[in-house]
Structures are given as C-alpha cells and as structure tokens.
C-alpha atoms as a PDB file:
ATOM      1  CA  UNK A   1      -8.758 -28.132 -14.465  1.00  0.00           C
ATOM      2  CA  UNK A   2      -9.098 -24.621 -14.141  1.00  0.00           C
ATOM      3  CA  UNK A   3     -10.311 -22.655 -11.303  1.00  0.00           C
ATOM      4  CA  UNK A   4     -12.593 -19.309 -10.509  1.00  0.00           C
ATOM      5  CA  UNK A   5     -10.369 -18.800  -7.276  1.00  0.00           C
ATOM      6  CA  UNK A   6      -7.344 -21.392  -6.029  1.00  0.00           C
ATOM      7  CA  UNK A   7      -5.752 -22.278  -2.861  1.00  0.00           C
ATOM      8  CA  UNK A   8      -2.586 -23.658  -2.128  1.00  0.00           C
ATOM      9  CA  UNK A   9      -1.128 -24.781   0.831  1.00  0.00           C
ATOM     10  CA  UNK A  10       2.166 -27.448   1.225  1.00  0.00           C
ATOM     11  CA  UNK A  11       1.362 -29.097  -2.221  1.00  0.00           C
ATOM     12  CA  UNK A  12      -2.495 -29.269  -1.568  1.00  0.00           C
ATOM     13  CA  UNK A  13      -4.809 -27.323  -4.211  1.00  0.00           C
ATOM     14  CA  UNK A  14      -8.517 -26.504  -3.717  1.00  0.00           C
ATOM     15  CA  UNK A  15     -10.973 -23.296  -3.852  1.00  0.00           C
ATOM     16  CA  UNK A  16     -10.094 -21.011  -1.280  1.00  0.00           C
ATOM     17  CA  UNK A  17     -13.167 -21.881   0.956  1.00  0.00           C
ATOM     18  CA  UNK A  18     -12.452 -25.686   0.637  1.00  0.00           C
ATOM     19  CA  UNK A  19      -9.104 -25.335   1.642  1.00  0.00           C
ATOM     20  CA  UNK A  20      -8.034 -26.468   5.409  1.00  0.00           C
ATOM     21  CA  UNK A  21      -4.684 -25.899   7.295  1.00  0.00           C
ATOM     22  CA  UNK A  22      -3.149 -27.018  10.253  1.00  0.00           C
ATOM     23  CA  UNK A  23      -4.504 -25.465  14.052  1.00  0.00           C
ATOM     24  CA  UNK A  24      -0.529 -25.755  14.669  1.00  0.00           C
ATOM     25  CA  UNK A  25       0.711 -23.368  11.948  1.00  0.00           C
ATOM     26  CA  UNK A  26       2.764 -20.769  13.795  1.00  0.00           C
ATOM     27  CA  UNK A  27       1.030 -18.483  11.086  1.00  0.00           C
ATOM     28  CA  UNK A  28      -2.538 -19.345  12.831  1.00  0.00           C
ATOM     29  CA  UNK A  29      -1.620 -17.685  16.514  1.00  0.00           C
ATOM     30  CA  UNK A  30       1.529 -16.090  16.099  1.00  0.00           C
ATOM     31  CA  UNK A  31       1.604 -14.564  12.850  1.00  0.00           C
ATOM     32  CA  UNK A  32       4.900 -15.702  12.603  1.00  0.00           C
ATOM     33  CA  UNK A  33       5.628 -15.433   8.897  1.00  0.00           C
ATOM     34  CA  UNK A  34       5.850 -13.141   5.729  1.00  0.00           C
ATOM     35  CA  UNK A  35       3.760 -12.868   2.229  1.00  0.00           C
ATOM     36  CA  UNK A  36       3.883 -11.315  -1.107  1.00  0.00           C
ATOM     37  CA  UNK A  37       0.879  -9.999  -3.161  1.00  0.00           C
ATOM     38  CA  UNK A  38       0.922  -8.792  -6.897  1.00  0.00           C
ATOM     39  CA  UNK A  39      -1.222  -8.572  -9.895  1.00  0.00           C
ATOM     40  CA  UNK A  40      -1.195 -11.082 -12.686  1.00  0.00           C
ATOM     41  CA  UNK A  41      -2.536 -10.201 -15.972  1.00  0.00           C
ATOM     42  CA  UNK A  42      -3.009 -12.725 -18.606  1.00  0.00           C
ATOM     43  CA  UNK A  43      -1.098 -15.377 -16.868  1.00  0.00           C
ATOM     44  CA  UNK A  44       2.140 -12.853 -16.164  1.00  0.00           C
ATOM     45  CA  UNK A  45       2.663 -11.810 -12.986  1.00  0.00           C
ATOM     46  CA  UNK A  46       3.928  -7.747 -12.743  1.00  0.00           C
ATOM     47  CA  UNK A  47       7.403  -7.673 -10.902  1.00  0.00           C
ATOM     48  CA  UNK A  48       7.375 -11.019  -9.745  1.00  0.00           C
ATOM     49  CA  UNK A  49      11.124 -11.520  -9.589  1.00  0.00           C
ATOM     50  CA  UNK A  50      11.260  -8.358  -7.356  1.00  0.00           C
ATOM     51  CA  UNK A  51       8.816  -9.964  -5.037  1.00  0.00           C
ATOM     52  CA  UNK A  52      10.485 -12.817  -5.356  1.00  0.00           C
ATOM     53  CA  UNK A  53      13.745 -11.010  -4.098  1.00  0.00           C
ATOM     54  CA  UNK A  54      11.682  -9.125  -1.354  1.00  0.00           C
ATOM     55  CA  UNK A  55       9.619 -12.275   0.160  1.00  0.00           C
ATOM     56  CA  UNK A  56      13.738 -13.936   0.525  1.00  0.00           C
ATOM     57  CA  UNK A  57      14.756 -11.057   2.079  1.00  0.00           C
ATOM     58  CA  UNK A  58      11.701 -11.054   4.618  1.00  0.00           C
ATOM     59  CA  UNK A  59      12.345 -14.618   5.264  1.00  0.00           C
ATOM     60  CA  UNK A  60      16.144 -13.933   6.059  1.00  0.00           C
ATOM     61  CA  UNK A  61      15.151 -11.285   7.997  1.00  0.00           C
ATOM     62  CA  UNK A  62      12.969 -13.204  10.471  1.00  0.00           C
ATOM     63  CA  UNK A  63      15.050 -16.647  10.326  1.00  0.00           C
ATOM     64  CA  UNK A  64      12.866 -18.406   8.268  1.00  0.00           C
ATOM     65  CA  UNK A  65      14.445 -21.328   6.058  1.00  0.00           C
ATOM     66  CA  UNK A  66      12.967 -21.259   2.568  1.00  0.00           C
ATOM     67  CA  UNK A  67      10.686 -23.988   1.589  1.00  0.00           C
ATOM     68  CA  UNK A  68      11.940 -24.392  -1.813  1.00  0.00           C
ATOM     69  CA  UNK A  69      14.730 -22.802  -3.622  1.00  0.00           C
ATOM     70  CA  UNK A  70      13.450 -19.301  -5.290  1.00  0.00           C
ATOM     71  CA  UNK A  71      13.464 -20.733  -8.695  1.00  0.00           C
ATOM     72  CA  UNK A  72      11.042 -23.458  -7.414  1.00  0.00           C
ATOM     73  CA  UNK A  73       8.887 -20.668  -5.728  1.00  0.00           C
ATOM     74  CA  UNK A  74       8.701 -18.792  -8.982  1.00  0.00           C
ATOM     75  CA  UNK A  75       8.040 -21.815 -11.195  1.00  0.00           C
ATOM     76  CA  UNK A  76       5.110 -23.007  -8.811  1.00  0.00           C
ATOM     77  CA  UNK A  77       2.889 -19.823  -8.614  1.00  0.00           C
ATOM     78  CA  UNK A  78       3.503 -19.597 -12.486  1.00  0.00           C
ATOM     79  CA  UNK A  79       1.609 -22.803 -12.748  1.00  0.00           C
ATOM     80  CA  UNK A  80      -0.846 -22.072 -10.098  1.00  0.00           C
ATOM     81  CA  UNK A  81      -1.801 -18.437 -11.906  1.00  0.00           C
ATOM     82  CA  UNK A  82      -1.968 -20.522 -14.945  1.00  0.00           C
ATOM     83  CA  UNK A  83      -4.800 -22.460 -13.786  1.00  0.00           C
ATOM     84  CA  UNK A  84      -7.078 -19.716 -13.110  1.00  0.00           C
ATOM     85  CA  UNK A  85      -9.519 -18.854 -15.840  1.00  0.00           C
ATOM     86  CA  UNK A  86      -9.582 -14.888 -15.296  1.00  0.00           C
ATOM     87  CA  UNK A  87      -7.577 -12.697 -17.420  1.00  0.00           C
ATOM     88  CA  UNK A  88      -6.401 -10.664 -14.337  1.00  0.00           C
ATOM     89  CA  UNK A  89      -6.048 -11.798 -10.805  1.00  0.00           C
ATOM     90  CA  UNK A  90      -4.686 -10.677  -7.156  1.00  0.00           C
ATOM     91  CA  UNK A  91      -1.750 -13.456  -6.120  1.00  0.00           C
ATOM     92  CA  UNK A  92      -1.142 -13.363  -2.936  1.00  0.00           C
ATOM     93  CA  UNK A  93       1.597 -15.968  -0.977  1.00  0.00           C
ATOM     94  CA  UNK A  94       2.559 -16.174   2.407  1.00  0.00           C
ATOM     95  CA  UNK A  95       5.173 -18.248   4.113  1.00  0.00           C
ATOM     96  CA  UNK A  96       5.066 -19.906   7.667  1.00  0.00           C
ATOM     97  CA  UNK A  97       7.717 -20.844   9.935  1.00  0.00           C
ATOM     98  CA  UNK A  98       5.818 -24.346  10.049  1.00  0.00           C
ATOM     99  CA  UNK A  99       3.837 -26.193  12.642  1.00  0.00           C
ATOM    100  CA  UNK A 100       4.063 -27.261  16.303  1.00  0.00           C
ATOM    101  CA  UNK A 101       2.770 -26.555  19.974  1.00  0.00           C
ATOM    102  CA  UNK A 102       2.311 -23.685  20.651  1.00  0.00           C
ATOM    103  CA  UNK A 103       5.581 -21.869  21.940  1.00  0.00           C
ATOM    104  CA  UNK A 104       7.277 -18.489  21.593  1.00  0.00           C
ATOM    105  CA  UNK A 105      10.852 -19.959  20.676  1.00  0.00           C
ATOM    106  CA  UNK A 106      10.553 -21.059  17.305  1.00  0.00           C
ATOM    107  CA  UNK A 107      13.499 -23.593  17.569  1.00  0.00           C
ATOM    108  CA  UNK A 108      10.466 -25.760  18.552  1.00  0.00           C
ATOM    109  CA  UNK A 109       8.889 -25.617  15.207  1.00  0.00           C
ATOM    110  CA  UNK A 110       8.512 -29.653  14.452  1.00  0.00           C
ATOM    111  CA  UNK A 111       8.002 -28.856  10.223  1.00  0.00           C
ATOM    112  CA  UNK A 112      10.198 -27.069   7.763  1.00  0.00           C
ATOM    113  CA  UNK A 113       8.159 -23.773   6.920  1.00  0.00           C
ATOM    114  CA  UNK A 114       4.488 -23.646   5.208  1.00  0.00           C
ATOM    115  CA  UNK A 115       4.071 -22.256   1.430  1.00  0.00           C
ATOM    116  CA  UNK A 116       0.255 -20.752   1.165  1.00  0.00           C
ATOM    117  CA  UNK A 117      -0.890 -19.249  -1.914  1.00  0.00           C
ATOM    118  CA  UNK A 118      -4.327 -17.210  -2.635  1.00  0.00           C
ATOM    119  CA  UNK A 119      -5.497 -16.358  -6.260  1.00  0.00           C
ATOM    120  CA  UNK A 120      -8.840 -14.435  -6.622  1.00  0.00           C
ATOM    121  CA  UNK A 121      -9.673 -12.246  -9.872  1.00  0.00           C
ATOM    122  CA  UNK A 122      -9.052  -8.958  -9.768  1.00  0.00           C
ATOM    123  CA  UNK A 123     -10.731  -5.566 -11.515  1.00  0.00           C
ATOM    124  CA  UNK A 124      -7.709  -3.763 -11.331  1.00  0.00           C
ATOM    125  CA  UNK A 125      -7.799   0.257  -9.573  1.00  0.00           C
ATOM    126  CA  UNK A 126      -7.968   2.532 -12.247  1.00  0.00           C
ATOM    127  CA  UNK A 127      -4.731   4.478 -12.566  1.00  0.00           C
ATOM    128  CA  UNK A 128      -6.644   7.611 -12.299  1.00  0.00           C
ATOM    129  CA  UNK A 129      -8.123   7.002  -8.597  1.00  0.00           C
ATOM    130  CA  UNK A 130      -8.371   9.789  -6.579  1.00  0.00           C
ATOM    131  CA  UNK A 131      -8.414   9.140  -2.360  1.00  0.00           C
ATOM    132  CA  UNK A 132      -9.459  11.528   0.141  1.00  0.00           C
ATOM    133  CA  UNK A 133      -6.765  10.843   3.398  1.00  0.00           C
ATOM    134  CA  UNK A 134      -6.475  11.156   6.981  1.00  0.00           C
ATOM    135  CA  UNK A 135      -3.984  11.540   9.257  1.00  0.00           C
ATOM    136  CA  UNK A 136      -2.571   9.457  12.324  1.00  0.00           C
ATOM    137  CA  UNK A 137       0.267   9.038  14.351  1.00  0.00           C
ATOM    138  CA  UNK A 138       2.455   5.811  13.560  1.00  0.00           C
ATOM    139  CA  UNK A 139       2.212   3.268  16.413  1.00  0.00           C
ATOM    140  CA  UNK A 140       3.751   0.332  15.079  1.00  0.00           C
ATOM    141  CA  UNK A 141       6.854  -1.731  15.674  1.00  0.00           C
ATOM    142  CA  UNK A 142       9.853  -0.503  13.454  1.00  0.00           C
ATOM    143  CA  UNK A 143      10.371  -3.435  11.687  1.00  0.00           C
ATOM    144  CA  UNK A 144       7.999  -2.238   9.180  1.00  0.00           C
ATOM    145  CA  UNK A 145      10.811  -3.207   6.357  1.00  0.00           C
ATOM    146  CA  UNK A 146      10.082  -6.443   6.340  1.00  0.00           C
ATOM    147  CA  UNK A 147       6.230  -7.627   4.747  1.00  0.00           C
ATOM    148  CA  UNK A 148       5.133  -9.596   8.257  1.00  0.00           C
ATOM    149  CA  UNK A 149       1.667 -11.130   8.715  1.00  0.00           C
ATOM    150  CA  UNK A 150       1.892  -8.872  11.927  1.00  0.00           C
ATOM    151  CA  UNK A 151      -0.678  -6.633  10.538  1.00  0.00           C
ATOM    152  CA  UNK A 152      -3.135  -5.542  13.295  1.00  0.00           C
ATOM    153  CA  UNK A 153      -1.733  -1.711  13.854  1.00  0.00           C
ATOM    154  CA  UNK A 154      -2.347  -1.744   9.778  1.00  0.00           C
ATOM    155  CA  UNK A 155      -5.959  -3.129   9.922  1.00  0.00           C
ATOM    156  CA  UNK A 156      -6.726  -1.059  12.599  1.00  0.00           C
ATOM    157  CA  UNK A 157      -5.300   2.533  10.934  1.00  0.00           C
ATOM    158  CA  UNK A 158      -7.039   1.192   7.426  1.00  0.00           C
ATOM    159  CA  UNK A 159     -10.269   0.577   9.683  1.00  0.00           C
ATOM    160  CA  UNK A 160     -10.011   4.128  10.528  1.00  0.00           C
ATOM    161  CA  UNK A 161     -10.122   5.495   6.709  1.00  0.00           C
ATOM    162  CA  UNK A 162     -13.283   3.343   6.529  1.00  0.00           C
ATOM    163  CA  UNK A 163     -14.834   4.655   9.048  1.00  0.00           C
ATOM    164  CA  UNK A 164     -14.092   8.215   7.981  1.00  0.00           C
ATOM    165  CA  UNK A 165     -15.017   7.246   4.513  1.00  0.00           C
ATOM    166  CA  UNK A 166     -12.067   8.028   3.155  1.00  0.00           C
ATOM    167  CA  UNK A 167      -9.097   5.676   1.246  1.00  0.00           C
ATOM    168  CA  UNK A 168      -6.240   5.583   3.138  1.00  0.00           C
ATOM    169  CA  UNK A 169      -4.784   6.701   6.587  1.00  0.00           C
ATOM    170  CA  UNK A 170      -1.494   8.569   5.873  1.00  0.00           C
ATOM    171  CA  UNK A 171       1.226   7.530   9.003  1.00  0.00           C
ATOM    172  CA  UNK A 172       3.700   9.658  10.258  1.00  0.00           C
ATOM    173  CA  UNK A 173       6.235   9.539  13.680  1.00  0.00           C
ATOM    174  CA  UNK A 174       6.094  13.018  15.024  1.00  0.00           C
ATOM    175  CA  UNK A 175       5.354  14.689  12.098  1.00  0.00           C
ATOM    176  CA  UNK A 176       8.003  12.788  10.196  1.00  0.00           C
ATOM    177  CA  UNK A 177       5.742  11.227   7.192  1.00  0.00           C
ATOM    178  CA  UNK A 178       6.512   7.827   7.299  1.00  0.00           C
ATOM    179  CA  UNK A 179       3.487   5.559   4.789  1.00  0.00           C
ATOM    180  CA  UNK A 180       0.224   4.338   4.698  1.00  0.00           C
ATOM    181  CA  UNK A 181      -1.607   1.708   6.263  1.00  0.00           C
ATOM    182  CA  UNK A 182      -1.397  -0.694   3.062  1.00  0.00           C
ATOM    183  CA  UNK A 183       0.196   1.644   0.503  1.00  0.00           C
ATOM    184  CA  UNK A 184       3.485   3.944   0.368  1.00  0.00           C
ATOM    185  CA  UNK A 185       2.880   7.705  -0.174  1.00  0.00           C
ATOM    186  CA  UNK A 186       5.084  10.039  -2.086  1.00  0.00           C
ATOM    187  CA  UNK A 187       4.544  13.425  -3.646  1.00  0.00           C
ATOM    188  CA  UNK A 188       5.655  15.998  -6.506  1.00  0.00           C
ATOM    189  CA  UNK A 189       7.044  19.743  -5.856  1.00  0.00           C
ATOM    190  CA  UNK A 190       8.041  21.533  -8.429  1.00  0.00           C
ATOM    191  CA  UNK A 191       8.781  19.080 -10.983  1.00  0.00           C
ATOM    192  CA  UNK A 192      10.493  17.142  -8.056  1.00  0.00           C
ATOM    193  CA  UNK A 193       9.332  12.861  -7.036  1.00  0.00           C
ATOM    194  CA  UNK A 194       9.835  13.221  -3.295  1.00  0.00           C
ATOM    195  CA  UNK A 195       9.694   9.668  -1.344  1.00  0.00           C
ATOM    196  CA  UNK A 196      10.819   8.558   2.484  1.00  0.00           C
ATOM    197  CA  UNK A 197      14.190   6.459   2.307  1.00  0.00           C
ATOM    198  CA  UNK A 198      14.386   2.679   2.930  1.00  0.00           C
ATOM    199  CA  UNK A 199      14.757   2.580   6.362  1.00  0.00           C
ATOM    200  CA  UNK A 200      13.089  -0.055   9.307  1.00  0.00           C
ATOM    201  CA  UNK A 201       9.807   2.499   9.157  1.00  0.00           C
ATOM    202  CA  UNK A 202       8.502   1.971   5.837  1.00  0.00           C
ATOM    203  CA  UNK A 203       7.728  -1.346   3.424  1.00  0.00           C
ATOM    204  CA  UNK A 204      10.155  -1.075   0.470  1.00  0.00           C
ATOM    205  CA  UNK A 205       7.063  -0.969  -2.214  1.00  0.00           C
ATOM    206  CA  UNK A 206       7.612  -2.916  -5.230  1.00  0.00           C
ATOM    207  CA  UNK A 207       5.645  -0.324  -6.796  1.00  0.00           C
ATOM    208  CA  UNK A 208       7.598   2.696  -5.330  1.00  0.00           C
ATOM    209  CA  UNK A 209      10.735   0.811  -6.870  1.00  0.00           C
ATOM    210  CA  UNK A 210       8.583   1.063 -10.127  1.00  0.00           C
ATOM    211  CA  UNK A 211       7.939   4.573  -9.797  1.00  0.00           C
ATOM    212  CA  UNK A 212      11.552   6.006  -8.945  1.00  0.00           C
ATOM    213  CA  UNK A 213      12.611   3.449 -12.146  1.00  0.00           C
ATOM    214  CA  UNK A 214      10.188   5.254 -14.780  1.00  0.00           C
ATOM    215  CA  UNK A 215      10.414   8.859 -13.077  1.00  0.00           C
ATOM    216  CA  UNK A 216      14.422   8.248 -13.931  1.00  0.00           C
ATOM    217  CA  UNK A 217      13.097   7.063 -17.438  1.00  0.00           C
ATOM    218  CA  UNK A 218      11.183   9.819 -17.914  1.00  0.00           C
ATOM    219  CA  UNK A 219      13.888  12.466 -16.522  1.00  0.00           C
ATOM    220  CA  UNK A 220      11.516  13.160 -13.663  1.00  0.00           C
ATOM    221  CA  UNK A 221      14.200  14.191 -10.886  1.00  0.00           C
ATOM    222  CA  UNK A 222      13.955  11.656  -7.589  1.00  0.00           C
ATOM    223  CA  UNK A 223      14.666  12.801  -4.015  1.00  0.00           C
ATOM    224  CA  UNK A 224      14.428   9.636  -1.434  1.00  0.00           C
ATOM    225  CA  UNK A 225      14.607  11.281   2.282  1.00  0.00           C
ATOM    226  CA  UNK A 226      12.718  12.395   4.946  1.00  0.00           C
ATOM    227  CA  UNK A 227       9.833  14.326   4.713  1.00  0.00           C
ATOM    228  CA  UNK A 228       7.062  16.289   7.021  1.00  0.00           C
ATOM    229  CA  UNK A 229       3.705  16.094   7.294  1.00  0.00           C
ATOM    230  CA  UNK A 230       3.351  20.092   6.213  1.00  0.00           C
ATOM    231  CA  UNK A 231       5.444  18.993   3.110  1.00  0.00           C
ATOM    232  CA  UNK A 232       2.312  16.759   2.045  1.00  0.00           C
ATOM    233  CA  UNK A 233      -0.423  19.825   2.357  1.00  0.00           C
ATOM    234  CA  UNK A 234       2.456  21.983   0.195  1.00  0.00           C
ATOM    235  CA  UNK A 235       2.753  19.589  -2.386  1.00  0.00           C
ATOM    236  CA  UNK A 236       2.154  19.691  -6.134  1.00  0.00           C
ATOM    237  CA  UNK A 237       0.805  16.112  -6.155  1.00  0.00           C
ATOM    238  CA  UNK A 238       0.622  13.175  -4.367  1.00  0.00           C
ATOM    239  CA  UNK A 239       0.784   9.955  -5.187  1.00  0.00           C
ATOM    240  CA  UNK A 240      -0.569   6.701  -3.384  1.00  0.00           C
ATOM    241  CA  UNK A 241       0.684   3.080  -4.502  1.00  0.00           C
ATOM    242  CA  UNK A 242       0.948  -0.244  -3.656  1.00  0.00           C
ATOM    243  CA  UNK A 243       0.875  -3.933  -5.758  1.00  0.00           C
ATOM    244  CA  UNK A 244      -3.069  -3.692  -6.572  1.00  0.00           C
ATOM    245  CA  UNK A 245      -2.939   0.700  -6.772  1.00  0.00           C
ATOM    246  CA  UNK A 246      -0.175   1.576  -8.970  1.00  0.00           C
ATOM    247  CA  UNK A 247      -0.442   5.492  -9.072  1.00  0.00           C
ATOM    248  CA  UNK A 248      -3.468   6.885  -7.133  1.00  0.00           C
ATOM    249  CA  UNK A 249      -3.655  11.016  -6.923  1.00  0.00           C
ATOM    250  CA  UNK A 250      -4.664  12.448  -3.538  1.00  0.00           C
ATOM    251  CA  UNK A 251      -7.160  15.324  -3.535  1.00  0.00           C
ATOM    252  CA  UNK A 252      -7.819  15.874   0.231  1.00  0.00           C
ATOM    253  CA  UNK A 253      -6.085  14.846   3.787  1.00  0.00           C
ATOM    254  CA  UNK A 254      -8.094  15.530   6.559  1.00  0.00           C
ATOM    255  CA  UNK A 255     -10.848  17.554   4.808  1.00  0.00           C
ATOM    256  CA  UNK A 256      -8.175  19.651   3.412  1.00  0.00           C
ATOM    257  CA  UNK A 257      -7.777  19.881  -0.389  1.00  0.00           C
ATOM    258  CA  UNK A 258      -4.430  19.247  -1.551  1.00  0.00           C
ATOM    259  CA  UNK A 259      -2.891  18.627  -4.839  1.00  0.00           C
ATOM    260  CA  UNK A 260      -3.781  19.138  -8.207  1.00  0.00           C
ATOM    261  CA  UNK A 261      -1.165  21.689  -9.137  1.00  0.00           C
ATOM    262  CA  UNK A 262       0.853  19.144 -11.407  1.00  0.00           C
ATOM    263  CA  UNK A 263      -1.426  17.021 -13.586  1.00  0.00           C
ATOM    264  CA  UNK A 264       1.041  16.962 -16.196  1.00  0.00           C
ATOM    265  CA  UNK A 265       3.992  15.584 -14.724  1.00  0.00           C
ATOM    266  CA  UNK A 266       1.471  12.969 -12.699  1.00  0.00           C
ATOM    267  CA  UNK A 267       0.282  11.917 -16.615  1.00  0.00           C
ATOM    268  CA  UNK A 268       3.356  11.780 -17.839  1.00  0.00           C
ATOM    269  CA  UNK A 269       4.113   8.860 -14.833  1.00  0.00           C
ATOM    270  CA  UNK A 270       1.037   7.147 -15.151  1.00  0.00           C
ATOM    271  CA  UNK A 271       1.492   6.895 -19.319  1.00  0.00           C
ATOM    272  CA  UNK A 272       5.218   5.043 -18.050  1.00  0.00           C
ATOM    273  CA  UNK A 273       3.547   2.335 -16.211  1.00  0.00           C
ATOM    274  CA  UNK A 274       0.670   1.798 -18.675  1.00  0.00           C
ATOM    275  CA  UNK A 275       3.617   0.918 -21.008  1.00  0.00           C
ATOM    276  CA  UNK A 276       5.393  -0.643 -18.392  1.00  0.00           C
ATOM    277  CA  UNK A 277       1.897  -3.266 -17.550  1.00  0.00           C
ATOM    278  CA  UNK A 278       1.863  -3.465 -21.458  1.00  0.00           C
ATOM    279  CA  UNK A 279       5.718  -4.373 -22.145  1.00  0.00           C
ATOM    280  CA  UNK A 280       5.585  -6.779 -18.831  1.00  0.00           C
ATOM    281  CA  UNK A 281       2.822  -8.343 -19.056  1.00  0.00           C
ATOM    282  CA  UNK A 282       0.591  -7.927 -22.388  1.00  0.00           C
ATOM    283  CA  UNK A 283      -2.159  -5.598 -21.078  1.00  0.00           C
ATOM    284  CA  UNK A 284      -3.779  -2.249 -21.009  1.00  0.00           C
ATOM    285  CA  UNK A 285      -4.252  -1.375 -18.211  1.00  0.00           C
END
C-alpha cells in the first residue's frame, strides 16, 4: 500500500489525520522529547546518517533511552519513506520519553520512549530564495544545541517574520548573532564563509555541516566564531539554511538592503550542493 501522507507512531501506520496517540505521552504536555526533519528525494533521504547521529546525541543529552538501536531507526523510516508515492517528501521523526501521569520527574515514565514519524510531500525551496529578515533579541533557554520539541520562543520569533511579512527573524544575545528562529545564518566577506561556533546557543545544522564540507571542497576559506550583528549589515552575502532551505540569499534585514556583493562565490556553493542532492540522492534539485 502506498500512501499520499503517512503516520507512524510505536509500530502503528495510518494518514496523518487518522492517526491517534496517547493523552499520557510526556510529548503531549511537556514537550519532553527531541525530533529530526530532512528531505527525501526519490526514496533517499539527504544526510540521514548525520541526523541519525544528531537525534542520538539529543536523546543522550536529555536522558532519553533509545527505542530501538540506530540501525533499527534508520532501517524503519527507510521503509516508511518507501511507501509514500511522491518523488520528494519532508520526513520528520520525533522521539518521546514515553507515557504516564502527569509528573515533572520523568523517573515516573511507566513506557520505554515513543517513536513518531510524519511524511508529507514536499516542493522543495528553490536554492535561489531570497528572504527579507528582521531582527530580535534571543530569549530562549541555552540549550538550544540540542533539537527539543520545546519550541514556543521559536514559533513565537517565526510568528514575528510573518507578521512583518518577511522570512525569517535573525536572533542574536546582545548583539552577539546567534541563528534564526528555524534556520542557521551565516555570511561571506571577502571571499571568507563566516558561521557562529557549536556552542549551547545555536542548533548544530545538518545543513551548515553541509555547507562548511563543500565550502572546504570548493577551497572557499571557513571561519566558525562569534560574530555581531553589524558584521551581518557589512557582509558580502548571507546565507540562510536549514533541512527543507539549503542555501537561501538574504537581500534585506530590517528594511535595510544587505548583500549582493558576492554572487559568484554564493553560485559557486549552491552548484556544490546541487551535485551534492544529485550524488546523494539521484535528483536535481
């Protein structure tokens, strides 16, 4: 049987609106878990193993025991993308601590953790998008490292691009540029990639990983520290990115034009991943 969209949840399979989980998840009312999202094209997911190695990490990180052994993780949404009949889809999986009444301590958690899994089709962003930004101070926790379901300060900042009609909200701790509210945001200056280090304030991007790895490739110099807000308005280009935005340009932040000094060097990246999609995962992207 194949499917338009898919659920998953603890060995259960149905459309996403069919499907029905427990009012005692600790996912459901405390948030208490961690997901994953990437792109599949023609059945092949893009850096799976490196979300793979992330969603353990954010698990370990939080004291979650795995519900399956990575291999088994990576086997099962394999066969799950495979049942979908759209050449390109968004996979998202989260995992749970489990189920039970409702109390802080999670050493009263009466199941072993909760495996979800969405899959919806997916146009995917054209490389070439351009977003308009604004600007806000970053209010969250600093445990931004690891990919929680905590997500409200995130909804909240993204709310605000909406509202402004722009495409992302650009975060930064007093001054100190930090990311986005669903993306990571790095720049070029003067032939230079400039990105914030892996530290507990930003998500380490699976994509950003990507982008260091071809600008290497491509003998693009890389420079991972900290950087200011001023830096962004100076900068050649800059480049939003995230699992379902690989290399979006940025063309004004806060009704300010910026970039578009470089287009060059920012081809010369987004030609990489093209042949990094097509290598990986059979498609042109």
């Amino acid at each position: 049987m194949k499917y338009t969209d898919l659920a998953y949840y603890n060995g259960k399979i149905s459309p996403i609106r069919e499907m029905q989980v427990p009012m005692l998840d600790r996912g459901c009312y405390f948030g208490d878990g961690i997901y994953e999202a990437c792109l599949s094209f023609n059945g092949r997911m893009l850096g799976l193993d490196e979300h793979l190695d992330r969603c353990y990490n954010s698990m370990r990180l939080i004291s979650i025991e795995p519900p399956m052994e990575k291999a088994e993780m990576k086997a099962k949404l394999i066969e799950l993308v495979g049942l979908m009949e759209s050449e390109v889809n968004f996979v998202y999986w989260q995992v749970t601590r489990g189920a039970g009444m409702r109390n802080h301590a999670f050493s009263g958690a009466e199941t072993g953790a909760s495996f979800w899994v969405m899959i919806s089709p997916k146009t995917p962003t054209p490389i070439e998008t351009v977003y308009k930004l604004i600007t806000a101070e970053d209010k969250r926790f600093y445990y931004c490292n690891i990919k929680t379901l905590n997500l409200l300060p995130n909804v909240l900042y993204n709310q605000q691009a909406h509202d402004a009609g722009v495409g992302e909200t650009v975060l930064h701790r007093n001054g100190r540029v930090t990311e986005c509210s669903h993306s990571n945001i790095s720049f070029l200056k003067d032939g230079v990639f400039k990105t914030a280090p892996l530290d507990n304030l930003i998500l380490p991007g699976i994509t950003r990983k990507h982008l260091i790895a071809l600008c290497n490739q491509e003998g693009i110099p890389v420079v991972e520290e900290e950087y200011m807000l001023e830096e962004l308005f100076e900068a050649d280009e800059i480049i939003v990115s995230s699992s379902s935005n690989l290399c979006s340009n940025v063309s004004e932040i806060d009704g300010k034009p910026v970039g578009g000094k470089d287009p060059e060097t920012l081809a010369k990246i987004r030609a990489a991943y093209r042949r990094k999609v097509k290598e990986d995962c059979g498609y042109d992207l």
